[in-house]
N, C-alpha and C. Protein backbone atom coordinates (compact mmCIF):
# COMPACT_ATOMS: atom_id res chain seq x y z
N UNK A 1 0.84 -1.18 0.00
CA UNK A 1 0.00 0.00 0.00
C UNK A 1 0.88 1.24 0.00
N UNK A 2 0.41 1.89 -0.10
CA UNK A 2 1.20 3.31 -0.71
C UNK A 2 1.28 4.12 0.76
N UNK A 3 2.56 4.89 0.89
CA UNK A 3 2.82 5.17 1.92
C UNK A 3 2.01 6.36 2.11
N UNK A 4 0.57 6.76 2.60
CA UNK A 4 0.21 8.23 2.74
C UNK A 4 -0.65 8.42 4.04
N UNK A 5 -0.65 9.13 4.13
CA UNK A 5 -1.02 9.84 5.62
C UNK A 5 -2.68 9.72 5.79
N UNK A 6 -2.88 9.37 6.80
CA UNK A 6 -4.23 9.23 7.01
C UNK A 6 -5.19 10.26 6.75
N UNK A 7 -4.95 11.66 6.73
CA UNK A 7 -5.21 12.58 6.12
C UNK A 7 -5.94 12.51 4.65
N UNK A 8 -4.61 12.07 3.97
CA UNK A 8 -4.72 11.74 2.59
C UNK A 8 -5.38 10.90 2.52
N UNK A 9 -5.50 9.68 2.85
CA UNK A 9 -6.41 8.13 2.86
C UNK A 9 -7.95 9.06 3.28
N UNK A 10 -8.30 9.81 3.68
CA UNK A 10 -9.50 10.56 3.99
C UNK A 10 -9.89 11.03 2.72
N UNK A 11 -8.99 11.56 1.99
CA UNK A 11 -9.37 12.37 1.20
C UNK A 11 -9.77 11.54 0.05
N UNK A 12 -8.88 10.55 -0.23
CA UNK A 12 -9.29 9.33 -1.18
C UNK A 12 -10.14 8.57 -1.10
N UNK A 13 -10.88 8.51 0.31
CA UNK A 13 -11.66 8.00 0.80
C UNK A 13 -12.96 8.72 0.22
N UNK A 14 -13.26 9.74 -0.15
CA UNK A 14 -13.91 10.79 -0.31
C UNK A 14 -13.87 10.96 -1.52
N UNK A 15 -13.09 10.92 -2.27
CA UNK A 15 -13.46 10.95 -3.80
C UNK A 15 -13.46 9.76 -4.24
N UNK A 16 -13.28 8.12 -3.90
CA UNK A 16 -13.89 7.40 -4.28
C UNK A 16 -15.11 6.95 -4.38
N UNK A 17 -15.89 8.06 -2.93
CA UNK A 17 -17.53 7.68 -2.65
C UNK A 17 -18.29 8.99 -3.86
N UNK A 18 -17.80 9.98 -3.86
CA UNK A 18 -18.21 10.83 -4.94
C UNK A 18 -18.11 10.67 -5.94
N UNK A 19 -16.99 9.71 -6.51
CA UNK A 19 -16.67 9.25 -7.85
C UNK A 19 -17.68 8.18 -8.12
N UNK A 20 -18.08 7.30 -7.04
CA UNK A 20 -18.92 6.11 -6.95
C UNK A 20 -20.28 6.50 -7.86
N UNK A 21 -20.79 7.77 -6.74
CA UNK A 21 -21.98 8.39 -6.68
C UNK A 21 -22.49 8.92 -8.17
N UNK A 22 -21.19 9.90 -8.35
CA UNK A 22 -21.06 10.87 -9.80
C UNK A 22 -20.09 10.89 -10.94
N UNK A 23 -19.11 10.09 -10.59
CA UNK A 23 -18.28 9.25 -12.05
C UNK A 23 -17.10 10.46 -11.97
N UNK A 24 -17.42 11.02 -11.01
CA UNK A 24 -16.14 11.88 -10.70
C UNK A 24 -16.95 13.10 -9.47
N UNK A 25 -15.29 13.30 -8.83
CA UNK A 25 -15.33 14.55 -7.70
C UNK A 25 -14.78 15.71 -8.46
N UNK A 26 -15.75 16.78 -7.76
CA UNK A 26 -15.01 18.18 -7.90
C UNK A 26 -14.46 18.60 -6.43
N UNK A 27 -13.72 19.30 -6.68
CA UNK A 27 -12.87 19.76 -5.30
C UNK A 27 -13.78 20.45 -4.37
N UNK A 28 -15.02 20.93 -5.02
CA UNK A 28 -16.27 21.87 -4.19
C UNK A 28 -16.63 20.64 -3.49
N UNK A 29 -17.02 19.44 -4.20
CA UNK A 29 -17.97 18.65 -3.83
C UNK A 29 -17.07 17.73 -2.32
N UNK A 30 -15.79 18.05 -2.74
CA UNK A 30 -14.75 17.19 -1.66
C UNK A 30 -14.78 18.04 -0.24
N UNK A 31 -14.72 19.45 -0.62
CA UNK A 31 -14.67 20.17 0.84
C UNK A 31 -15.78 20.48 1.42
N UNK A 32 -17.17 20.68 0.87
CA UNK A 32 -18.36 20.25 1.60
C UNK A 32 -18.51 18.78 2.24
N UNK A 33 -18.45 17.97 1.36
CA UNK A 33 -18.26 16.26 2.13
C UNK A 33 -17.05 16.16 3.35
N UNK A 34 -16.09 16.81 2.95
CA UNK A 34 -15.15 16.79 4.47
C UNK A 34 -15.11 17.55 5.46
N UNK A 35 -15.97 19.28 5.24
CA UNK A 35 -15.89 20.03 5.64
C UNK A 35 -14.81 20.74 5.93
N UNK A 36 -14.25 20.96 4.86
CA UNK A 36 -12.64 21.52 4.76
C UNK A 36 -12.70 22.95 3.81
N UNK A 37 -11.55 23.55 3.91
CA UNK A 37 -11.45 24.93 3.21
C UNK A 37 -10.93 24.08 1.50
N UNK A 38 -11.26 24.96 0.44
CA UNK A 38 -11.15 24.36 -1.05
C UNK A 38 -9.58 24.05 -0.97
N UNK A 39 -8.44 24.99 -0.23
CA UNK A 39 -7.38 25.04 -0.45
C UNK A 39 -6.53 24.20 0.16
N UNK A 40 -7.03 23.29 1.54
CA UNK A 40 -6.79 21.93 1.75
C UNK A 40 -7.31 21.05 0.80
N UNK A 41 -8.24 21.22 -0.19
CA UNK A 41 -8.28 20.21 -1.00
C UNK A 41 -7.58 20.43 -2.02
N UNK A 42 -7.11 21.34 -2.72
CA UNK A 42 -6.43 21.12 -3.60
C UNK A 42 -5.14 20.73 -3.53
N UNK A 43 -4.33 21.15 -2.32
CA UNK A 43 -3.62 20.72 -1.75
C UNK A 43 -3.01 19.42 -1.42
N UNK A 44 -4.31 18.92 -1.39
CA UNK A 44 -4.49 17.26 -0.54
C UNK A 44 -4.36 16.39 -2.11
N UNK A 45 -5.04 17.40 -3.20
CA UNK A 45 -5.53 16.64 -4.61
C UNK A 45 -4.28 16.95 -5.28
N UNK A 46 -3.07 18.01 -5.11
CA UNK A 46 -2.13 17.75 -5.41
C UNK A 46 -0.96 16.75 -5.07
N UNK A 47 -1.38 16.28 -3.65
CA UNK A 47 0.10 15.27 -3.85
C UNK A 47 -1.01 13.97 -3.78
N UNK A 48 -1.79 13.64 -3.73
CA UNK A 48 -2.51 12.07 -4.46
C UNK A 48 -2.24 12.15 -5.80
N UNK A 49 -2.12 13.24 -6.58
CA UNK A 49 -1.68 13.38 -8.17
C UNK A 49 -0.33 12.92 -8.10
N UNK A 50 0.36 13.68 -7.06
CA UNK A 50 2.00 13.24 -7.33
C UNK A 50 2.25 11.82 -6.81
N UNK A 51 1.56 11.25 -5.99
CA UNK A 51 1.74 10.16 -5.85
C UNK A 51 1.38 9.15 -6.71
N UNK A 52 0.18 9.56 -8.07
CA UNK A 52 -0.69 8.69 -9.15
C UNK A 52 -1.69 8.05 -8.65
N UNK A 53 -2.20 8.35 -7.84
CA UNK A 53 -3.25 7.63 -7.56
C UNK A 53 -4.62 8.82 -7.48
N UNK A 54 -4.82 9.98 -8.07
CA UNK A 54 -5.97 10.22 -8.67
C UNK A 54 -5.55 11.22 -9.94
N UNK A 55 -5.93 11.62 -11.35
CA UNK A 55 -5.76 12.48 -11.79
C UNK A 55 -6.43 13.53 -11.96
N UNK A 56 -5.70 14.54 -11.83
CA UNK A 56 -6.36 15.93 -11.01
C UNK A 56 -5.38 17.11 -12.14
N UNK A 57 -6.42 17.94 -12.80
CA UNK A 57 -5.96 18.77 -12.98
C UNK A 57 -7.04 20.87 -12.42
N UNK A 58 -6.43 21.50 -11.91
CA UNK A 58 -7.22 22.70 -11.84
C UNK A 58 -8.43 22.57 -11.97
N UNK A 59 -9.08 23.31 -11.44
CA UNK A 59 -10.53 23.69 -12.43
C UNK A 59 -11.44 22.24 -13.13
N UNK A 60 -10.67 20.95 -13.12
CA UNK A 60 -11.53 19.81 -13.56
C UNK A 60 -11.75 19.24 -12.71
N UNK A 61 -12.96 18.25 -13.41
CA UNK A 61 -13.35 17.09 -12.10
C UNK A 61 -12.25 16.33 -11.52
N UNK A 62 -12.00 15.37 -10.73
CA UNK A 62 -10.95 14.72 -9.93
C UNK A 62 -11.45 13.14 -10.35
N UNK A 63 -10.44 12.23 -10.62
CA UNK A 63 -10.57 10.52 -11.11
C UNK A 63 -9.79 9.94 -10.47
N UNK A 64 -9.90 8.84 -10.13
CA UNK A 64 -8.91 8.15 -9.83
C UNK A 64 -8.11 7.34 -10.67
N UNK A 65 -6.87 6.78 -10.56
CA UNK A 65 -6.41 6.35 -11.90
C UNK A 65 -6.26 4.44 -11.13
N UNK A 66 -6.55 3.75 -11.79
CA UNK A 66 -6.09 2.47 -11.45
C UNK A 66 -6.04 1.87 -10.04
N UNK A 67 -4.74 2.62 -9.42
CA UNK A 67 -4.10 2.12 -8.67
C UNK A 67 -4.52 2.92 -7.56
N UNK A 68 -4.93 3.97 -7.66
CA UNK A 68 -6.29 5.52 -6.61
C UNK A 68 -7.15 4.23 -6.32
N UNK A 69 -7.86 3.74 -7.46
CA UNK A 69 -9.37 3.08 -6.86
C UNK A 69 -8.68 1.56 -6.04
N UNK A 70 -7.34 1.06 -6.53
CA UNK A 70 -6.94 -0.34 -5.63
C UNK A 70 -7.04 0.38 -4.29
N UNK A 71 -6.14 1.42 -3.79
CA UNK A 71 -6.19 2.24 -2.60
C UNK A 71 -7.17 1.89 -2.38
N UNK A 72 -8.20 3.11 -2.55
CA UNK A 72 -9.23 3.77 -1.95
C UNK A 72 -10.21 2.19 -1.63
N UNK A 73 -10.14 1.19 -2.52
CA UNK A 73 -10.98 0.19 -1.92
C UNK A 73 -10.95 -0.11 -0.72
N UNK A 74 -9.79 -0.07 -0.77
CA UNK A 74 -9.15 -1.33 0.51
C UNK A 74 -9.35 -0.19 1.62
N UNK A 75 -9.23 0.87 1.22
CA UNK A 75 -9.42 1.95 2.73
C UNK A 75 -10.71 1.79 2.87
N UNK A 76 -11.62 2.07 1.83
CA UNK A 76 -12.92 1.33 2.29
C UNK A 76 -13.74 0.33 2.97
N UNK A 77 -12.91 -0.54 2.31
CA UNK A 77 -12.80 -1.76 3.26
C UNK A 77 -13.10 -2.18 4.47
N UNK A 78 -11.70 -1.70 4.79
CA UNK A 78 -11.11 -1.41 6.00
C UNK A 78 -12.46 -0.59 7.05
N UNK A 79 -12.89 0.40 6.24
CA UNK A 79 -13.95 1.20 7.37
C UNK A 79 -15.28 0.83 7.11
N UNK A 80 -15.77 -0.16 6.49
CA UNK A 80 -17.01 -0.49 6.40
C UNK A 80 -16.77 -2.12 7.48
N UNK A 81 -15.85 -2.40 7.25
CA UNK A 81 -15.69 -4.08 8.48
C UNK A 81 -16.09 -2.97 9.60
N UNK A 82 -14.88 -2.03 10.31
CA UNK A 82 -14.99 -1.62 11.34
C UNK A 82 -15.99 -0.81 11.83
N UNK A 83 -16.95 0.01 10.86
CA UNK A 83 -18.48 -0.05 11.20
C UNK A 83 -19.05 -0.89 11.61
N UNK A 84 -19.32 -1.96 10.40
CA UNK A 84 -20.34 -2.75 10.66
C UNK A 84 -19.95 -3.15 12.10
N UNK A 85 -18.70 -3.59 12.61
CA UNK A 85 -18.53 -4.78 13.57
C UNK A 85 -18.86 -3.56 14.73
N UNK A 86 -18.82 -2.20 14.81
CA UNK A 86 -18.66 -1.72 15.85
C UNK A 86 -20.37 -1.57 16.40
N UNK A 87 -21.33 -1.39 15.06
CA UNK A 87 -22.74 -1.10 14.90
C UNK A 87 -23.40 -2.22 15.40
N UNK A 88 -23.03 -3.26 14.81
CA UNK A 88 -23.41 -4.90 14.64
C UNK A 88 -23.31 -5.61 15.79
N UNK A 89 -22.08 -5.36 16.35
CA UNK A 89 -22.00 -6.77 17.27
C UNK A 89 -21.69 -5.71 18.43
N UNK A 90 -20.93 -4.85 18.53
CA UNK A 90 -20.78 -3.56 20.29
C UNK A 90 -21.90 -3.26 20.03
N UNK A 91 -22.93 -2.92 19.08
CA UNK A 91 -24.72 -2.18 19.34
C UNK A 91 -23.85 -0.54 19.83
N UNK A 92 -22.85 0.09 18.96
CA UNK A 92 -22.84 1.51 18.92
C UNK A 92 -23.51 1.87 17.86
N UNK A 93 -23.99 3.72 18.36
CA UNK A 93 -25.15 3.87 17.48
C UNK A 93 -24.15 4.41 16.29
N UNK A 94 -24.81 4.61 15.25
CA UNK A 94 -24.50 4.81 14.22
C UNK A 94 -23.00 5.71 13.63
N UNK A 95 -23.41 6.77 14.37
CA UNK A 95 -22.81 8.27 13.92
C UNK A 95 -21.22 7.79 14.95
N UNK A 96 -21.55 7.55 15.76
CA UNK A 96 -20.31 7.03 16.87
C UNK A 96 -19.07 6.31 15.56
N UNK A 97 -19.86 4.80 15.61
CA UNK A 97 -19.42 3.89 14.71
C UNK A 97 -18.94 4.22 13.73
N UNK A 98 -19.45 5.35 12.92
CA UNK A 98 -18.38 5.71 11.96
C UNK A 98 -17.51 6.45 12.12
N UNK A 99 -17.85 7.25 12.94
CA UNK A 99 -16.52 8.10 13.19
C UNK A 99 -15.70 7.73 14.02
N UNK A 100 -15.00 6.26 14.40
CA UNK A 100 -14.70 6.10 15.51
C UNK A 100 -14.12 4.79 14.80
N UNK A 101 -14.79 4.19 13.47
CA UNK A 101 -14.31 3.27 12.35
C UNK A 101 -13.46 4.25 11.30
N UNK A 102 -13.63 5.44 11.28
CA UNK A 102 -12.65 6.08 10.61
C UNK A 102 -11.45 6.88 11.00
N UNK A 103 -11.22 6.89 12.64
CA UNK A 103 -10.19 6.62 13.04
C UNK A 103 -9.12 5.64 13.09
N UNK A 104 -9.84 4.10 13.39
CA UNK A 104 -9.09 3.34 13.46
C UNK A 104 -8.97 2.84 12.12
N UNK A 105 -9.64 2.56 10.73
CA UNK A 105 -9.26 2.38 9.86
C UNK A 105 -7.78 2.46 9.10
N UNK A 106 -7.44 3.85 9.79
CA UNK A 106 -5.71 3.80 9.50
C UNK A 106 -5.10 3.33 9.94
N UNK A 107 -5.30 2.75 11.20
CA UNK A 107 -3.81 2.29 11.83
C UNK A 107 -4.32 1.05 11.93
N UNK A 108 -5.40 0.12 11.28
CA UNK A 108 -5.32 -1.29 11.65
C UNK A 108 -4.57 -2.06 10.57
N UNK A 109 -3.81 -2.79 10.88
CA UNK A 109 -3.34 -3.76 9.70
C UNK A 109 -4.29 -5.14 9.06
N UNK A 110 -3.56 -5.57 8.25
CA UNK A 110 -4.23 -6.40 7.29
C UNK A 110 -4.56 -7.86 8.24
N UNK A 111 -3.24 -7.99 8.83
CA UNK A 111 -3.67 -9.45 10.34
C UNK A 111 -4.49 -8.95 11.10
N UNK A 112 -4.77 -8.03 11.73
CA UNK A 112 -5.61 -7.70 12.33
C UNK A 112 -6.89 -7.74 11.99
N UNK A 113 -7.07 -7.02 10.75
CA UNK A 113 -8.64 -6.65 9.73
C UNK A 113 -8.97 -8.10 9.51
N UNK A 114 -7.82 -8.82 9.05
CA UNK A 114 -8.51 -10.30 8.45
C UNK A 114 -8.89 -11.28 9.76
N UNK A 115 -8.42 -10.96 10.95
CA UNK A 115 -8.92 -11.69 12.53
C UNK A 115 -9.91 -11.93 12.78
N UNK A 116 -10.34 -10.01 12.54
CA UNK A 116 -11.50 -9.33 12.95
C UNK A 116 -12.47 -9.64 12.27
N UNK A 117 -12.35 -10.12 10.66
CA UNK A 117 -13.59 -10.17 9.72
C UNK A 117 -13.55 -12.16 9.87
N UNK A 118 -12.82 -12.97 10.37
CA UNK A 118 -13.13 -14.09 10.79
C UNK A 118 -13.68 -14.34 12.31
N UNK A 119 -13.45 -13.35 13.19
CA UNK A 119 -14.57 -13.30 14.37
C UNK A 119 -15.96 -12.94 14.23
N UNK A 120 -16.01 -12.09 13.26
CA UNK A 120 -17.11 -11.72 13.21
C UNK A 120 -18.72 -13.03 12.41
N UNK A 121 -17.39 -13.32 11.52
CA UNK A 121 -18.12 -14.70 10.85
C UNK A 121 -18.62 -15.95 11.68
N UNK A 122 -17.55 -15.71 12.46
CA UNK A 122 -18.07 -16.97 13.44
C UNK A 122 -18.97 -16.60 14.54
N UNK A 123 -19.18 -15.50 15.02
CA UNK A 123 -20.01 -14.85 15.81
C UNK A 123 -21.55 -14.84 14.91
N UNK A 124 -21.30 -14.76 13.98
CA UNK A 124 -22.50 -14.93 12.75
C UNK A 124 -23.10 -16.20 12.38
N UNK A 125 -22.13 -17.19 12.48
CA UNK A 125 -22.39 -18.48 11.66
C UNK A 125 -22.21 -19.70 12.55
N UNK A 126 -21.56 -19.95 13.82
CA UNK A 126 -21.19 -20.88 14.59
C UNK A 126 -22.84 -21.22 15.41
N UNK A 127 -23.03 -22.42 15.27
CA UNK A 127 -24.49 -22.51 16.10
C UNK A 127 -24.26 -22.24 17.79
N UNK A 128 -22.94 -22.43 18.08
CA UNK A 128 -22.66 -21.90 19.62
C UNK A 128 -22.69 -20.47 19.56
N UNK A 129 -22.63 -19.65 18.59
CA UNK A 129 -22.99 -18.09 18.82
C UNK A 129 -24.11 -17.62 18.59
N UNK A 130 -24.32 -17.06 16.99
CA UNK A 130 -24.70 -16.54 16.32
C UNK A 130 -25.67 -15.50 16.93
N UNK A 131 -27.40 -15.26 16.28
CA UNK A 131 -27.60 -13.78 16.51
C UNK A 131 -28.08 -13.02 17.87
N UNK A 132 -28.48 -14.76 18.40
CA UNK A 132 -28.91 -14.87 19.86
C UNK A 132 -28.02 -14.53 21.20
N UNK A 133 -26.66 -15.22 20.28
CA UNK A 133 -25.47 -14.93 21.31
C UNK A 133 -25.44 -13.21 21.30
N UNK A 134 -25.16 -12.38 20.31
CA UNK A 134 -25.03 -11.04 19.88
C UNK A 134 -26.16 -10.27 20.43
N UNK A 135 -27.16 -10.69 20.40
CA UNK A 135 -28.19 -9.46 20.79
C UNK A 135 -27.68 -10.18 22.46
N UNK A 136 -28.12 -11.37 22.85
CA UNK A 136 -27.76 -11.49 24.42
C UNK A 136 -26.55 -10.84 24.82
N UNK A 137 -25.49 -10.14 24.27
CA UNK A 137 -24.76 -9.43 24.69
C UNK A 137 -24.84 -8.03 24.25
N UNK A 138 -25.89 -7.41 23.66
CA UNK A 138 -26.14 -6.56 23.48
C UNK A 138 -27.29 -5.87 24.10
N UNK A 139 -28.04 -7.00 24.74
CA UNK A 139 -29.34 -6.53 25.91
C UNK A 139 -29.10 -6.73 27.22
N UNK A 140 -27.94 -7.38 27.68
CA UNK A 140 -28.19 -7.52 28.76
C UNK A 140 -26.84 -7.67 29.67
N UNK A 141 -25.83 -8.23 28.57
CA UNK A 141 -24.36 -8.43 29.53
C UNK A 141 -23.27 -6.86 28.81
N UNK A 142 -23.87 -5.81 27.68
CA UNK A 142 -23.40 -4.80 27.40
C UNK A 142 -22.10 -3.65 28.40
N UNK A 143 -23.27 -3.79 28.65
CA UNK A 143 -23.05 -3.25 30.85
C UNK A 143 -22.63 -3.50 31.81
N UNK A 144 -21.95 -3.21 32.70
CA UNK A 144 -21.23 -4.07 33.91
C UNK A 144 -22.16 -4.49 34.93
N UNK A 145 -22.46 -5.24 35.20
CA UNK A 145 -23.50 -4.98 36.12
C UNK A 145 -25.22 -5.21 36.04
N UNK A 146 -25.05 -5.12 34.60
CA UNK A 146 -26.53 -4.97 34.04
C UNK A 146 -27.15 -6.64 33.55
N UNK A 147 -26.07 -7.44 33.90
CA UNK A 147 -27.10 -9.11 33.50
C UNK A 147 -27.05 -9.64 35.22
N UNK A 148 -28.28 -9.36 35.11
CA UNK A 148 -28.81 -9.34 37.08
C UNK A 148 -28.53 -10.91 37.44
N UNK A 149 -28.54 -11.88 36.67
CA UNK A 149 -28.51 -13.35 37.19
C UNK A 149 -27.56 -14.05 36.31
N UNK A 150 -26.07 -13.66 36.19
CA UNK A 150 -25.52 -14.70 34.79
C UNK A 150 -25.39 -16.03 35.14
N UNK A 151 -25.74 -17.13 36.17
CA UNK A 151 -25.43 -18.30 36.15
C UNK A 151 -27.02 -18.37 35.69
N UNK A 152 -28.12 -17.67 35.54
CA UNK A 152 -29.16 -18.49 34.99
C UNK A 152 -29.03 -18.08 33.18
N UNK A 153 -28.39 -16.84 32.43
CA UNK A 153 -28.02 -16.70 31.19
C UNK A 153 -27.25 -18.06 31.08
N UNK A 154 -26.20 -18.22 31.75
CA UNK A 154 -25.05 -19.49 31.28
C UNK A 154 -25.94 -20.64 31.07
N UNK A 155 -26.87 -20.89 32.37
CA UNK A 155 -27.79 -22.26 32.09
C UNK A 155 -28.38 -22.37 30.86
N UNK A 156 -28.76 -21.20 30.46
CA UNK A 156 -29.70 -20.80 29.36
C UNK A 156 -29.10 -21.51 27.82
N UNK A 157 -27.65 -20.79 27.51
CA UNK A 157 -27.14 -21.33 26.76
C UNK A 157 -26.47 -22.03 26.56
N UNK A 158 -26.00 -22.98 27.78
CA UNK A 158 -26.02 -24.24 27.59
C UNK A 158 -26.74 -24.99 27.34
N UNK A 159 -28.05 -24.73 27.73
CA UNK A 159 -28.89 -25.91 27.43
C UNK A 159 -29.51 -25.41 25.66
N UNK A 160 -29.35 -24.44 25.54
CA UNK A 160 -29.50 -24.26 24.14
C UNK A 160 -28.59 -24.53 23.40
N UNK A 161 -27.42 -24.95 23.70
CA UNK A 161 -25.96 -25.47 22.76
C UNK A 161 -26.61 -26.96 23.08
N UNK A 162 -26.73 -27.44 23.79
CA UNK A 162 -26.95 -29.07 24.25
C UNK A 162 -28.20 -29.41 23.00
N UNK A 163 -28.96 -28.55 22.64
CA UNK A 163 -30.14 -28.90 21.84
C UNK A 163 -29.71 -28.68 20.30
N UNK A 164 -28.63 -27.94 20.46
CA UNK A 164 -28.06 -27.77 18.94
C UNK A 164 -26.90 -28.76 18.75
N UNK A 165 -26.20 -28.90 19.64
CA UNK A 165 -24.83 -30.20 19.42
C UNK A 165 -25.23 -31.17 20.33
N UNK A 166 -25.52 -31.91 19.92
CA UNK A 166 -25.21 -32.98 21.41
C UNK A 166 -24.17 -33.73 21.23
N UNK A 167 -23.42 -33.56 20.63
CA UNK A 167 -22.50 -34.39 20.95
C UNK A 167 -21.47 -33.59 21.18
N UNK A 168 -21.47 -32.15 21.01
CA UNK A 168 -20.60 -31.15 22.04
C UNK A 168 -21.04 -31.39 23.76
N UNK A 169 -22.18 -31.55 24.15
CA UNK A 169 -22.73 -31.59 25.85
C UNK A 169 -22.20 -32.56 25.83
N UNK A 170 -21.86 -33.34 25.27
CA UNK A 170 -21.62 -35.15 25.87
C UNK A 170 -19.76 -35.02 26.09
N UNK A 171 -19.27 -34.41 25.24
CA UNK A 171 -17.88 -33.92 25.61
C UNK A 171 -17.30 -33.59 26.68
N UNK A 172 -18.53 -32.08 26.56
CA UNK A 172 -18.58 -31.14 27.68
C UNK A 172 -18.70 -31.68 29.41
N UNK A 173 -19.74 -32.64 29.36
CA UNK A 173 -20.07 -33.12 30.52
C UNK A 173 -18.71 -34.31 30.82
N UNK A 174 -18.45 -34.44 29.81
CA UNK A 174 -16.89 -35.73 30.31
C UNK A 174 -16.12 -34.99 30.63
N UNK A 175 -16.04 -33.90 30.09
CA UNK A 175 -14.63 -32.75 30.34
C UNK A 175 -14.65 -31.91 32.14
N UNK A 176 -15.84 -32.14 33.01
CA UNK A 176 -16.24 -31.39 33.59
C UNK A 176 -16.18 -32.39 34.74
């Protein structure tokens, strides 16, 4: 990945969703969406040019070239996992979650991102989790304090794993 500043990864971030939207950004359309002065964007749209990854000239719309949209995916990426997982499975509200997925988007690496998007699968898809496990930790053990009885939750889903595996309880109970 190309060495640029999270700054910049913002900004690419931003004309790939406008480019998405409208087949290209104008620099107006970049500093209303970021809420920035025009002259940080041109600024910002001059060294993504020098780096090649969007082509940008004055006064024209802004593109990405090739290797802009390989970027900008993967920064995308990167901040739509860490939404969803922050929205999805922590139950933060929305506006939080993204702005809080577009912090960490820069500094997470690729072992990390790929961990995170196989926890999440299995938190999704494992019959010992899935959506029951997620909302039960999203209604009631969220909070410190706030799951008033957890040895009767634990009973709970054990005996609901015992009805989905049995031949995990039969393990379980030898192991115990």
């Amino acid at each position: 990945m190309h060495d640029i500043s999270s700054n910049l990864e913002d900004y690419l971030e931003t004309i790939f969703t406008l480019e998405a939207a409208h087949s290209a950004a104008r620099a107006k359309d970049i500093a209303d969406q970021m809420g920035v002065q025009r002259a940080s964007v041109t600024n910002a749209l001059q060294k993504l040019a020098k780096q090649g990854l969007i082509n940008y000239e004055p006064y024209s719309s802004v593109t990405m070239t090739p290797e802009g949209f390989r970027v900008a995916t993967r920064i995308a990426h990167r901040h739509k996992v860490l939404s969803d997982f922050l929205q999805r499975v922590l139950n933060i509200r929305q506006e939080l979650a993204e702005e809080t997925a577009c912090r960490l988007e820069h500094g997470i690496d690729d072992e990390s991102l790929e961990a995170l998007i196989r926890f999440v699968r299995f938190l999704t898809r494992c019959p010992r989790t899935g959506v029951d496990w997620i909302a039960s930790f999203q209604n009631s053990c969220a909070e410190p304090g706030s799951c008033p009885d957890c040895t009767a939750c634990i009973e709970t889903c054990l005996a609901r794993q015992k009805s989905r595996c049995p031949e995990d309880s039969t393990q379980q109970a030898t192991l115990e």
